[in-house]
Protein backbone atom coordinates (compact mmCIF):
# COMPACT_ATOMS: atom_id res chain seq x y z
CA UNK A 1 4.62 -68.96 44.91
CA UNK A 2 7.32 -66.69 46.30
CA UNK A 3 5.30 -64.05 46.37
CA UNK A 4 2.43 -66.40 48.20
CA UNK A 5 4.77 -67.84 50.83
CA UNK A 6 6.03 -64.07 51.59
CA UNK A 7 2.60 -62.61 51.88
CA UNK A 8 1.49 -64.75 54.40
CA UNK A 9 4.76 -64.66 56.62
CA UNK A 10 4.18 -60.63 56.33
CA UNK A 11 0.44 -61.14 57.44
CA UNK A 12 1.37 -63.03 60.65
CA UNK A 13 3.98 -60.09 61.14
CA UNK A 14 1.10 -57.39 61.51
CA UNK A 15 -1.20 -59.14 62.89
CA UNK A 16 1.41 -59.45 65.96
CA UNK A 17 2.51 -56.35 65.42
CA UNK A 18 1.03 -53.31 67.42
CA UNK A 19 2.09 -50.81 64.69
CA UNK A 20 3.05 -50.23 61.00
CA UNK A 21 6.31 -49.01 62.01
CA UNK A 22 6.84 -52.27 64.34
CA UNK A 23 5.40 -54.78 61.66
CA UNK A 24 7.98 -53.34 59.37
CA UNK A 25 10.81 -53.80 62.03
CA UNK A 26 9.39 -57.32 62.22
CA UNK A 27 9.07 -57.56 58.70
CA UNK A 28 12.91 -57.17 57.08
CA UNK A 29 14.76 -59.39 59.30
CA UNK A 30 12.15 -62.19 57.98
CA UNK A 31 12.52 -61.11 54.50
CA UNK A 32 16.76 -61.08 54.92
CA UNK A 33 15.95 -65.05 56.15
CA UNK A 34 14.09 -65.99 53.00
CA UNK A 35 17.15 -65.14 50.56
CA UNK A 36 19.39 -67.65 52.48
CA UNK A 37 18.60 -70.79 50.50
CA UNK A 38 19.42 -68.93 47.62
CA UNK A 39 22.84 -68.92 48.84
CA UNK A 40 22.71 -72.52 49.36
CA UNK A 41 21.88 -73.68 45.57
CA UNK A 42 25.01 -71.68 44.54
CA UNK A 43 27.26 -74.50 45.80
CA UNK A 44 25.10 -77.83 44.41
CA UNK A 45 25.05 -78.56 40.27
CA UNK A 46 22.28 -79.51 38.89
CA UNK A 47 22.68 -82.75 38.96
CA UNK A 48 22.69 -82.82 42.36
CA UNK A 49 19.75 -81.34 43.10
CA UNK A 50 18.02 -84.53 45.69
CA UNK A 51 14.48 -84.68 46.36
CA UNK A 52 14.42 -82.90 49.34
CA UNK A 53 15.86 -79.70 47.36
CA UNK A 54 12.12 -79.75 45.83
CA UNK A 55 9.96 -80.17 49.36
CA UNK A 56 12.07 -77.59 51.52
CA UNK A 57 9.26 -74.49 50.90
CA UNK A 58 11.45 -72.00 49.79
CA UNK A 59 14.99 -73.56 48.71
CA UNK A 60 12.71 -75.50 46.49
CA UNK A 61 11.81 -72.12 44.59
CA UNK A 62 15.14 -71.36 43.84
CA UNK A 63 16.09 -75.65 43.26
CA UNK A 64 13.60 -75.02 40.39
CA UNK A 65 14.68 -71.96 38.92
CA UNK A 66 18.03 -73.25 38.77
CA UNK A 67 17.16 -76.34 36.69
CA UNK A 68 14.80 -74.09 34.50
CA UNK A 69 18.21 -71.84 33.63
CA UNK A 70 20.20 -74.41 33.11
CA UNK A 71 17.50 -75.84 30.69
CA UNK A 72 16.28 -78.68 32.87
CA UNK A 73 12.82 -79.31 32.65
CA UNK A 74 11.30 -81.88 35.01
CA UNK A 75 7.74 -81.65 35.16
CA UNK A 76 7.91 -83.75 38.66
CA UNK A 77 10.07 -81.43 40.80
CA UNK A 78 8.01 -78.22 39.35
CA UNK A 79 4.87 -79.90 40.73
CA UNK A 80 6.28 -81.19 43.73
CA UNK A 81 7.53 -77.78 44.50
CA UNK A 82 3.67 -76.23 43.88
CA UNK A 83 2.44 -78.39 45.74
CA UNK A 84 4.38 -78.06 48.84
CA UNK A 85 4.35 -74.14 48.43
CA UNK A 86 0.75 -74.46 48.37
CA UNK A 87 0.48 -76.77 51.30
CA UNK A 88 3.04 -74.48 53.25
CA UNK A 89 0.99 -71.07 52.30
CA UNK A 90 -1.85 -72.41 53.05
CA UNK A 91 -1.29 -73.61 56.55
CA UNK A 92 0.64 -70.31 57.12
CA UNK A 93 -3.02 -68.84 55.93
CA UNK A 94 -4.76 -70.72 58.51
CA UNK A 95 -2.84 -69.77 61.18
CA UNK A 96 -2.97 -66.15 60.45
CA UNK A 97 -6.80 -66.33 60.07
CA UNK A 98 -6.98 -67.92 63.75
CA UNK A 99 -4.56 -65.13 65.11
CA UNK A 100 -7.38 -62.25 63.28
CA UNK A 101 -10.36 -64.52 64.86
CA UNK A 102 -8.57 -63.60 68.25
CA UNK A 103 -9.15 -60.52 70.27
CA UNK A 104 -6.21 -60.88 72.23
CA UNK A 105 -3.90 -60.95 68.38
CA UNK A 106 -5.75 -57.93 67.30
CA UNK A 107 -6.74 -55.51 69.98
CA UNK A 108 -3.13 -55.34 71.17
């Protein structure tokens, strides 16, 4: 899902981007941005992982693999976080498929 999510944030990158070397300019400061929820579940327990921990696209990766560490397996929160990453990826996909349809996007 990670891996998903980050794919299609890089796509829109070079599609706006006029080179490789300017896509990848574009592309770590975006990358830096995803690890910050990360930083975020460090300071809740487990137990106090809400709802919203699970529908946030990608704090909800790392909500999950904290309860799966800590041996907490809820079945709901892993599919509500699949199902939002999915939703998420693929509106991200849609958009980035409109931008390639577009001359003025690609022939920069």
């Amino acid at each position: 899902m990670y891996a998903m999510f980050c794919a299609s944030i890089l796509m829109m990158t070079s599609i706006v981007a006029k080179t490789v070397k300017e896509a990848n300019s574009y592309a770590s400061p975006i990358m830096m941005l995803t690890m910050f929820p990360a930083f975020f579940t460090t300071s809740v327990g487990v137990n106090e992982l809400g709802l919203y921990h699970f529908v946030i696209p990608i704090l909800n990766i790392f909500s999950s693999y904290k309860e799966l560490l800590y041996g907490v397996v809820n079945f709901e929160h892993i599919l509500i976080t699949v199902l939002s990453n999915l939703a998420v990826v693929f509106v991200l996909f849609m958009i980035s498929r409109v931008m390639f349809l577009k001359d003025k996007w690609v022939m920069n």
